[in-house]
Structures are given as C-alpha cells and as structure tokens.
PDB file of N, CA and C in Angstrom:
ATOM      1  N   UNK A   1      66.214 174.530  29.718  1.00  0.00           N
ATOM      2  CA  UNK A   1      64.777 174.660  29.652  1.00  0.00           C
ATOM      3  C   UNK A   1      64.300 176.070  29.943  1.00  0.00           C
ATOM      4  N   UNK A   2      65.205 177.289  30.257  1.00  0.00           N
ATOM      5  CA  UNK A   2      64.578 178.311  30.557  1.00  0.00           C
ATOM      6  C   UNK A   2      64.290 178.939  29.332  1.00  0.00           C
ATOM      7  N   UNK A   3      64.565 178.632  27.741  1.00  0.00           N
ATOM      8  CA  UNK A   3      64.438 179.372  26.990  1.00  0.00           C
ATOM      9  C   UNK A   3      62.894 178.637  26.084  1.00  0.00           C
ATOM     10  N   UNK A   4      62.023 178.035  26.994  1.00  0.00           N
ATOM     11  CA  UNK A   4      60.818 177.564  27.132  1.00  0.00           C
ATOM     12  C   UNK A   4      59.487 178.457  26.087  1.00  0.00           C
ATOM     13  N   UNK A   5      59.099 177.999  24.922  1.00  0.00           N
ATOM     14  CA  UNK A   5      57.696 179.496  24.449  1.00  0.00           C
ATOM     15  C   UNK A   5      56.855 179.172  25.148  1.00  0.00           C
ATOM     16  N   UNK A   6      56.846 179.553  26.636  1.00  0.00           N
ATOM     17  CA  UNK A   6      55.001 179.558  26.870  1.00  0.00           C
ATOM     18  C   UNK A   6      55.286 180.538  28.023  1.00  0.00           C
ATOM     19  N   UNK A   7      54.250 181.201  28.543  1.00  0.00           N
ATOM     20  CA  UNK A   7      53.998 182.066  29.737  1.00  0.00           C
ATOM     21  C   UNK A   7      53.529 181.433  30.248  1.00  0.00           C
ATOM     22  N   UNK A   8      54.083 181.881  31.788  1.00  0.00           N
ATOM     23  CA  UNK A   8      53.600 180.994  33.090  1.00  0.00           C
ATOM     24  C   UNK A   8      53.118 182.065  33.986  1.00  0.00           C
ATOM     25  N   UNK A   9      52.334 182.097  34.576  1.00  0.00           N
ATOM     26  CA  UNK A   9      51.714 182.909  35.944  1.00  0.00           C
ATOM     27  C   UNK A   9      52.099 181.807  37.118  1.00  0.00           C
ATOM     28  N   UNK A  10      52.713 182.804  38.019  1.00  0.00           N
ATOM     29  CA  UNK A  10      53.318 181.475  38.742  1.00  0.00           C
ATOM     30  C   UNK A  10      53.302 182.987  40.067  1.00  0.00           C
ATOM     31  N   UNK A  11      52.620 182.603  41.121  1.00  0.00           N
ATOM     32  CA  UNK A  11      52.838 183.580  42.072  1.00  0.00           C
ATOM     33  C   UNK A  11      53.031 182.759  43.522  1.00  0.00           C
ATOM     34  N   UNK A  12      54.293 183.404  44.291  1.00  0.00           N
ATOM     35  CA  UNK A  12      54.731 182.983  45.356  1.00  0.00           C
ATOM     36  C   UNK A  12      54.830 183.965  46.203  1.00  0.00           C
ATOM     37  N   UNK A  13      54.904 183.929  47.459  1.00  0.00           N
ATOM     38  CA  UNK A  13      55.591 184.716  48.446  1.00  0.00           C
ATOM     39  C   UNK A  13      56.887 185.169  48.522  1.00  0.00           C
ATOM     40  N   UNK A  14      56.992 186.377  48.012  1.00  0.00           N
ATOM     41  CA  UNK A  14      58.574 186.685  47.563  1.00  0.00           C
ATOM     42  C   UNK A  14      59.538 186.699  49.221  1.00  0.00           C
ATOM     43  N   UNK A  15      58.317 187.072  50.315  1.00  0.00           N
ATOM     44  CA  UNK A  15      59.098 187.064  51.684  1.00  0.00           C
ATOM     45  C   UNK A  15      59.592 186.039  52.101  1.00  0.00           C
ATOM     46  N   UNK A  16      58.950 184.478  51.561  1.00  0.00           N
ATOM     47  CA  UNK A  16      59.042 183.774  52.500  1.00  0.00           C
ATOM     48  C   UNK A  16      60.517 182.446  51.740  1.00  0.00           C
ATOM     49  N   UNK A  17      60.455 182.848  49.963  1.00  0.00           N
ATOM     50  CA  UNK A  17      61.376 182.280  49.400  1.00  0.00           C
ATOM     51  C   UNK A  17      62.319 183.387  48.659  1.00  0.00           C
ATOM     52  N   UNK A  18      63.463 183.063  48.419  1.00  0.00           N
ATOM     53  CA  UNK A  18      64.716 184.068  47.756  1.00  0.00           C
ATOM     54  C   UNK A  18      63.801 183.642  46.143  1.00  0.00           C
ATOM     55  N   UNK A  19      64.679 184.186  45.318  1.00  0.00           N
ATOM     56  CA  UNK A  19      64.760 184.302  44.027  1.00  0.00           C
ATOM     57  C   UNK A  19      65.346 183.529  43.267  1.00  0.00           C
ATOM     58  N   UNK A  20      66.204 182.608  43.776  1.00  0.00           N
ATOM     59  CA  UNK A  20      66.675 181.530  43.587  1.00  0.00           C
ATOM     60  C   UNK A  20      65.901 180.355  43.620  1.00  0.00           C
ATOM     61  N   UNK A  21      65.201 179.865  44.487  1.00  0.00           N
ATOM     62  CA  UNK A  21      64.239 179.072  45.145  1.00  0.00           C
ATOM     63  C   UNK A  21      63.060 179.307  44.197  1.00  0.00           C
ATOM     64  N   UNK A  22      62.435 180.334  43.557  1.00  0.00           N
ATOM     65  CA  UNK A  22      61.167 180.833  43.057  1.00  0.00           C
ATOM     66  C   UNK A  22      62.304 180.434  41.263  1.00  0.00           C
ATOM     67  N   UNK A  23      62.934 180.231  40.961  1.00  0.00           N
ATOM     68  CA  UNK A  23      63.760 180.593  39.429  1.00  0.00           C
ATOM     69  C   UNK A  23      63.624 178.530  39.722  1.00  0.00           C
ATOM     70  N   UNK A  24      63.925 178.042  40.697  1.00  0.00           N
ATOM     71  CA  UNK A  24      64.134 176.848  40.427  1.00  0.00           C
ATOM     72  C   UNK A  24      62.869 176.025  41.092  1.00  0.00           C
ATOM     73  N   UNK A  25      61.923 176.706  41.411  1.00  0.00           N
ATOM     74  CA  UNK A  25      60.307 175.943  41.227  1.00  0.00           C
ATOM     75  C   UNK A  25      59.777 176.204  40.023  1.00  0.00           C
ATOM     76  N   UNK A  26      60.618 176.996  39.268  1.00  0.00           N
ATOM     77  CA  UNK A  26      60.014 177.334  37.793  1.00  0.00           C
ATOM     78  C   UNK A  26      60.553 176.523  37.193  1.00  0.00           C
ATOM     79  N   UNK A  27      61.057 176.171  37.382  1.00  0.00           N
ATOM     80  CA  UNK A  27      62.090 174.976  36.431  1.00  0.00           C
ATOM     81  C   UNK A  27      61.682 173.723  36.547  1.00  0.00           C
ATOM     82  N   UNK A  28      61.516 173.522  37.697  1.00  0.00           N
ATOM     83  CA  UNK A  28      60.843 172.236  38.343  1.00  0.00           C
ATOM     84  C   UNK A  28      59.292 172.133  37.493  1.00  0.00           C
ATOM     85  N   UNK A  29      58.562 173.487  38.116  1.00  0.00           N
ATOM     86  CA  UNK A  29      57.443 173.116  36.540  1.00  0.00           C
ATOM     87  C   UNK A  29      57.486 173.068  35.180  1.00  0.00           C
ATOM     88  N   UNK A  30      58.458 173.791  34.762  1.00  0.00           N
ATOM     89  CA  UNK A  30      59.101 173.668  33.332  1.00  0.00           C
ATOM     90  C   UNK A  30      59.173 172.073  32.665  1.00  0.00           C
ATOM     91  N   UNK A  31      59.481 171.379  33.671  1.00  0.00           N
ATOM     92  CA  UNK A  31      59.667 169.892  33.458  1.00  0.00           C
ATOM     93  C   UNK A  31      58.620 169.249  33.623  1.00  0.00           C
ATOM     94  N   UNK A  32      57.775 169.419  34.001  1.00  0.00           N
ATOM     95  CA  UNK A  32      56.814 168.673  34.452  1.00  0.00           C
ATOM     96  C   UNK A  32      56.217 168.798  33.594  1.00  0.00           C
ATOM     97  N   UNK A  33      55.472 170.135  32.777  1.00  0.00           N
ATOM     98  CA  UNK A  33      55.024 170.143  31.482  1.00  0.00           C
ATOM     99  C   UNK A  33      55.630 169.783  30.594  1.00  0.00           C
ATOM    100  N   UNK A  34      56.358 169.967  30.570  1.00  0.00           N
ATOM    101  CA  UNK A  34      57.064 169.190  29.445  1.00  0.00           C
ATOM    102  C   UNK A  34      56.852 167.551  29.176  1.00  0.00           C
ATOM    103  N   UNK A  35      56.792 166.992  30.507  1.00  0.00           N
ATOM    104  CA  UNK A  35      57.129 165.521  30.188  1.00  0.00           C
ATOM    105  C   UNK A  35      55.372 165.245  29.715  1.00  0.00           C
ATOM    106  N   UNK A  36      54.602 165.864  30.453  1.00  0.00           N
ATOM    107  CA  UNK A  36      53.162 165.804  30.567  1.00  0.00           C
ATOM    108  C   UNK A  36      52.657 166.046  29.262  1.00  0.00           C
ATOM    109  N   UNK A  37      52.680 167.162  28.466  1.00  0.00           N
ATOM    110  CA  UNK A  37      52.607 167.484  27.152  1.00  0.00           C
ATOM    111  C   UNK A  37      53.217 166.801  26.289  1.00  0.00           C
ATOM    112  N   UNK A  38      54.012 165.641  26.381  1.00  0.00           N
ATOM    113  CA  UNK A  38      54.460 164.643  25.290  1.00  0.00           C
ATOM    114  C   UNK A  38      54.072 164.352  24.691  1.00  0.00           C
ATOM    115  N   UNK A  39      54.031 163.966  23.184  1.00  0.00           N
ATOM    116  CA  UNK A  39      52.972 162.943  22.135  1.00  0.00           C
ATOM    117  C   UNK A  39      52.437 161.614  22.980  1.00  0.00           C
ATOM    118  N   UNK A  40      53.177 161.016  23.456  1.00  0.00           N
ATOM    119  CA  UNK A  40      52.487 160.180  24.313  1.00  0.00           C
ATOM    120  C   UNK A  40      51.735 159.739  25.043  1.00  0.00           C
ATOM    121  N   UNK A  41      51.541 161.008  26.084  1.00  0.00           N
ATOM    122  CA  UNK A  41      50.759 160.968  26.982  1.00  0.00           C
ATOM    123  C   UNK A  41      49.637 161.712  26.197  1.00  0.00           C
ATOM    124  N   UNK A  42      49.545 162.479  25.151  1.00  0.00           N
ATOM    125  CA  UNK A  42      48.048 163.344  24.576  1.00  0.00           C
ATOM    126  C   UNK A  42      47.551 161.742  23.952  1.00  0.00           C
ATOM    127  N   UNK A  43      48.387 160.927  23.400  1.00  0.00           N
ATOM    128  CA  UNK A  43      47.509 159.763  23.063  1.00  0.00           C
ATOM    129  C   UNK A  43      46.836 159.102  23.594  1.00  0.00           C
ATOM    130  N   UNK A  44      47.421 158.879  24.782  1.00  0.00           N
ATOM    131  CA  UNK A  44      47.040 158.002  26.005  1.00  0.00           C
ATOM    132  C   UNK A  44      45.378 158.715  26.382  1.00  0.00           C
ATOM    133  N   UNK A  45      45.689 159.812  26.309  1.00  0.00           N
ATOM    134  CA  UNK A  45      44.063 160.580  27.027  1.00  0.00           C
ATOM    135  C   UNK A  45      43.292 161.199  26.018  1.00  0.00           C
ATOM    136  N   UNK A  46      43.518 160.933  24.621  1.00  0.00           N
ATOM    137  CA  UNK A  46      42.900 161.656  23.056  1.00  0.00           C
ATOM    138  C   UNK A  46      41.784 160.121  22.747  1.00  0.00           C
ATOM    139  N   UNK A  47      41.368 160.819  22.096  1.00  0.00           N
ATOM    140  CA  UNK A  47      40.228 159.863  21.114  1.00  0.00           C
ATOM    141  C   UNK A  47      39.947 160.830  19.856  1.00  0.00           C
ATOM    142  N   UNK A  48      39.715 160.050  18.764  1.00  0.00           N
ATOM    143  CA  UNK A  48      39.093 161.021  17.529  1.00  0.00           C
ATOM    144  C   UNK A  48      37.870 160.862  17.444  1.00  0.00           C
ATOM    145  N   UNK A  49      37.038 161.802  17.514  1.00  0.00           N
ATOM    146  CA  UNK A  49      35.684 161.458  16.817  1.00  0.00           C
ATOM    147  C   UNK A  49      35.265 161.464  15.314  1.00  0.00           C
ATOM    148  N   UNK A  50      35.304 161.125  14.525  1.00  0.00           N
ATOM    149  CA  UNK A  50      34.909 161.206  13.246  1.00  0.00           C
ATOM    150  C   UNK A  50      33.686 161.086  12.661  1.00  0.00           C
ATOM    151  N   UNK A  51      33.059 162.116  12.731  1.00  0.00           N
ATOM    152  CA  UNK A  51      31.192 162.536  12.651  1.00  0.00           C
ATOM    153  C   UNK A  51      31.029 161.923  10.940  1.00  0.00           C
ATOM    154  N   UNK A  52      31.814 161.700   9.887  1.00  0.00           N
ATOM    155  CA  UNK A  52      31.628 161.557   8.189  1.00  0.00           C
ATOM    156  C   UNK A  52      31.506 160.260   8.561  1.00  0.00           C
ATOM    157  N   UNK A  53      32.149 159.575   9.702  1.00  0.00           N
ATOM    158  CA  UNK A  53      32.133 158.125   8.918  1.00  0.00           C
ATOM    159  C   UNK A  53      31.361 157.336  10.745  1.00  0.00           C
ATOM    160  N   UNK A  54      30.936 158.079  11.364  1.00  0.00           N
ATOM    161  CA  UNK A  54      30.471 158.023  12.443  1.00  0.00           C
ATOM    162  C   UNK A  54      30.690 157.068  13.650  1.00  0.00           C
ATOM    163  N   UNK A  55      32.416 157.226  13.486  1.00  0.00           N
ATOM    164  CA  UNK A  55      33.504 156.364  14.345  1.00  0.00           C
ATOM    165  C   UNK A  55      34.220 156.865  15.196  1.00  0.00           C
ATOM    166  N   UNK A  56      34.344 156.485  16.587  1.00  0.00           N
ATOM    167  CA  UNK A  56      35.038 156.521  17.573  1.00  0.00           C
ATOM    168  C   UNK A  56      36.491 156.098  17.375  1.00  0.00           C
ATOM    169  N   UNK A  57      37.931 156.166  17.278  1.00  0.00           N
ATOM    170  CA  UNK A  57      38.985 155.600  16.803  1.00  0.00           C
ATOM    171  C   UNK A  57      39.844 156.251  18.071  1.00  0.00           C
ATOM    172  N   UNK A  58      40.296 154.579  18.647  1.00  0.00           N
ATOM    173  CA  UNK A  58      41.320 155.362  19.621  1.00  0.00           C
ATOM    174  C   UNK A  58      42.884 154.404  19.674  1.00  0.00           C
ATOM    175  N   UNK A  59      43.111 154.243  18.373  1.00  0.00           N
ATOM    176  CA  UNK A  59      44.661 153.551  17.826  1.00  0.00           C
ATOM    177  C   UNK A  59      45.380 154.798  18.060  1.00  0.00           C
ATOM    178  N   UNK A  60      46.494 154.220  18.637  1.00  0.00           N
ATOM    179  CA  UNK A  60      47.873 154.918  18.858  1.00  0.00           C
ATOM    180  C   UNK A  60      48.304 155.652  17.717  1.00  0.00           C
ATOM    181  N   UNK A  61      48.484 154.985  16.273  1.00  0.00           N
ATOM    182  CA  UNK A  61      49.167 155.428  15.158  1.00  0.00           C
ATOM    183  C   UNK A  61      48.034 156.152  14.155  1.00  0.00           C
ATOM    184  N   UNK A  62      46.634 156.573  14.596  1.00  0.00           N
ATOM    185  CA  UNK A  62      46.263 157.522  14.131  1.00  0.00           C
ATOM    186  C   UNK A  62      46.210 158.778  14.591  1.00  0.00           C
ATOM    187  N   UNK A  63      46.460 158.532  16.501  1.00  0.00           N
ATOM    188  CA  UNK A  63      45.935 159.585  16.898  1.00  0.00           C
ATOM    189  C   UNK A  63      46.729 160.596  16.791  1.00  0.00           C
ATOM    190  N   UNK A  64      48.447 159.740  16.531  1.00  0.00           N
ATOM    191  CA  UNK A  64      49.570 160.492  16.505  1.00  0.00           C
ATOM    192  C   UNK A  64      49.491 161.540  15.109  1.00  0.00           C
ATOM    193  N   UNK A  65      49.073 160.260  13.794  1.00  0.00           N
ATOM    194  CA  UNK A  65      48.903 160.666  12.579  1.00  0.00           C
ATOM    195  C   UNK A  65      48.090 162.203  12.488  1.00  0.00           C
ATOM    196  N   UNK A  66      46.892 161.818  13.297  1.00  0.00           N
ATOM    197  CA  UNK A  66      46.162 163.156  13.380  1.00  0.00           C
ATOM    198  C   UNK A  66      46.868 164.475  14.429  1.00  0.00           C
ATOM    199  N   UNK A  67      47.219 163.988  15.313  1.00  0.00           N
ATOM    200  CA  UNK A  67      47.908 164.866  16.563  1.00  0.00           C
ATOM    201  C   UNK A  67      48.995 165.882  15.523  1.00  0.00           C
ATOM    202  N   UNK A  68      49.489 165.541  14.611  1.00  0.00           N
ATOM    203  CA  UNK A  68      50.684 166.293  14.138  1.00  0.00           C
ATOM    204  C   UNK A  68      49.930 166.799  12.621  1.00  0.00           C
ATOM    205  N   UNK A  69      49.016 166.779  11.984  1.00  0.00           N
ATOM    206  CA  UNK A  69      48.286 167.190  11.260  1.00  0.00           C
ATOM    207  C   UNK A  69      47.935 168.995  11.888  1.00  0.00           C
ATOM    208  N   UNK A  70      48.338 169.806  10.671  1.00  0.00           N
ATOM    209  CA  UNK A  70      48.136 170.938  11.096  1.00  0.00           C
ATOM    210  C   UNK A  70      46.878 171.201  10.964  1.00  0.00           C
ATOM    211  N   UNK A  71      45.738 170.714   9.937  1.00  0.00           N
ATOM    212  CA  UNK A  71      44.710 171.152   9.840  1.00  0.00           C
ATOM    213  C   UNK A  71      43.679 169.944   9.357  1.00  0.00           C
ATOM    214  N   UNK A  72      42.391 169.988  10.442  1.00  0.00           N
ATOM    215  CA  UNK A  72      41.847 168.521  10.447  1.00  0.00           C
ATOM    216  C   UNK A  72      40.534 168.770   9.553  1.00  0.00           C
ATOM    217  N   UNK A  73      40.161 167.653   8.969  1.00  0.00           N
ATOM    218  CA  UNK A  73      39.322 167.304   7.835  1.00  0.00           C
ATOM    219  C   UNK A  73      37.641 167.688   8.440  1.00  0.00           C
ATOM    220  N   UNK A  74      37.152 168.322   8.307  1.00  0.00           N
ATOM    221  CA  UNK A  74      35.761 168.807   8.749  1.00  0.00           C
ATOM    222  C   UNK A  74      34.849 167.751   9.358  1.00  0.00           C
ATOM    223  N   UNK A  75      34.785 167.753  10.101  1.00  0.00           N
ATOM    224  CA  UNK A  75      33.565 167.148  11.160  1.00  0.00           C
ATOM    225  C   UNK A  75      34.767 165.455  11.897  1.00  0.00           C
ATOM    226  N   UNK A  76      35.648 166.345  11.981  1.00  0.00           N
ATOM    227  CA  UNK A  76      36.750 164.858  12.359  1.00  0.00           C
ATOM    228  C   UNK A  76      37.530 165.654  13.803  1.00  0.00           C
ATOM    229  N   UNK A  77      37.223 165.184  15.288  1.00  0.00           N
ATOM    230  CA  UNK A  77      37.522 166.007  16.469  1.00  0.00           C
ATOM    231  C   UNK A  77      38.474 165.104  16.984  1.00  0.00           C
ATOM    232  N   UNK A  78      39.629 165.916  17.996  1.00  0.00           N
ATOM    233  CA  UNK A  78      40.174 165.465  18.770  1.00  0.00           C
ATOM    234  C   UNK A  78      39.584 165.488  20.301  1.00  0.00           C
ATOM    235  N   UNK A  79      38.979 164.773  20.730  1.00  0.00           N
ATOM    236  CA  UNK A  79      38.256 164.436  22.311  1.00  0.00           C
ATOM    237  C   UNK A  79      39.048 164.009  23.229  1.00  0.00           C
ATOM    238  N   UNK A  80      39.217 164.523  24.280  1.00  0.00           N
ATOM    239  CA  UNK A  80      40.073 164.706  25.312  1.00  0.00           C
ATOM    240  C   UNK A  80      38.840 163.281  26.355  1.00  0.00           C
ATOM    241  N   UNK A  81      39.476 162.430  26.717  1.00  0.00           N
ATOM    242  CA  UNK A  81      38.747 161.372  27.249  1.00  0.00           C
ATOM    243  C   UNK A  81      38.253 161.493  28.949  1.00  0.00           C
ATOM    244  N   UNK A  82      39.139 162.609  29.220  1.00  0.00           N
ATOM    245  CA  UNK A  82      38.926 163.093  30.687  1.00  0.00           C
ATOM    246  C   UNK A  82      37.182 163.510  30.783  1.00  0.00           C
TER     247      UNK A  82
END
C-alpha cells in the first residue's frame, strides 16, 4: 500500500515518535481510506438527484451504475446524504 496516488499531510512530533512508528501510522491510515473509499460504502452514503425527471433514486445498482460513469448527464447529481 505504500505505492498509494494520493498526498497525505500527516504531521507528528518527530521527538516524541521514531520514523518507523510515523511510516507505520501512515500505513495504518493508508488502510483506513482505503476500506472507507470503497464502492460500497460511497453507496451506502450517495443518493442521485435527477432534476430532468425530478427524482430522488437511492438503489444500490444505479448508484454504482452512475458512481463509475465518467461523465454525468446534465442536471443529474451525486448527493452525499451526510
């Protein structure tokens, strides 16, 4: 997992932990996003709004359908339910 694409800002007390310890709390978050950022869990907390046909849609097998869609159909949102 260290060969991860994303930047992390991650600041610790270099006095109070080695470099070892700080390489493997990075890792430890490495995983955590990871599992968190799953298709799964964005379904679980996604909704579509669809303003053309003026529907709320919160099925599993569209949201995925839409979730992996590179480019979405005009006035059709992905809403974060938080």
């Amino acid at each position: 997992m260290n060969n991860s694409n994303r930047d992390l800002l991650v600041l610790f007390n270099q006095e109070l932990m080695t470099q070892q310890s700080i390489e493997h709390e990075v890792e430890l978050l490495h995983q955590m996003l990871y599992s968190v950022e799953g298709l799964e869990n964005l379904v679980i907390v996604h909704e579509i709004l669809d303003l053309n046909k003026y529907k709320v849609i919160n099925k599993p097998a569209h949201l995925r359908k839409l979730i992996r869609q590179k480019v979405l159909k005009p006035f059709v949102f992905l809403n974060c339910k938080n």
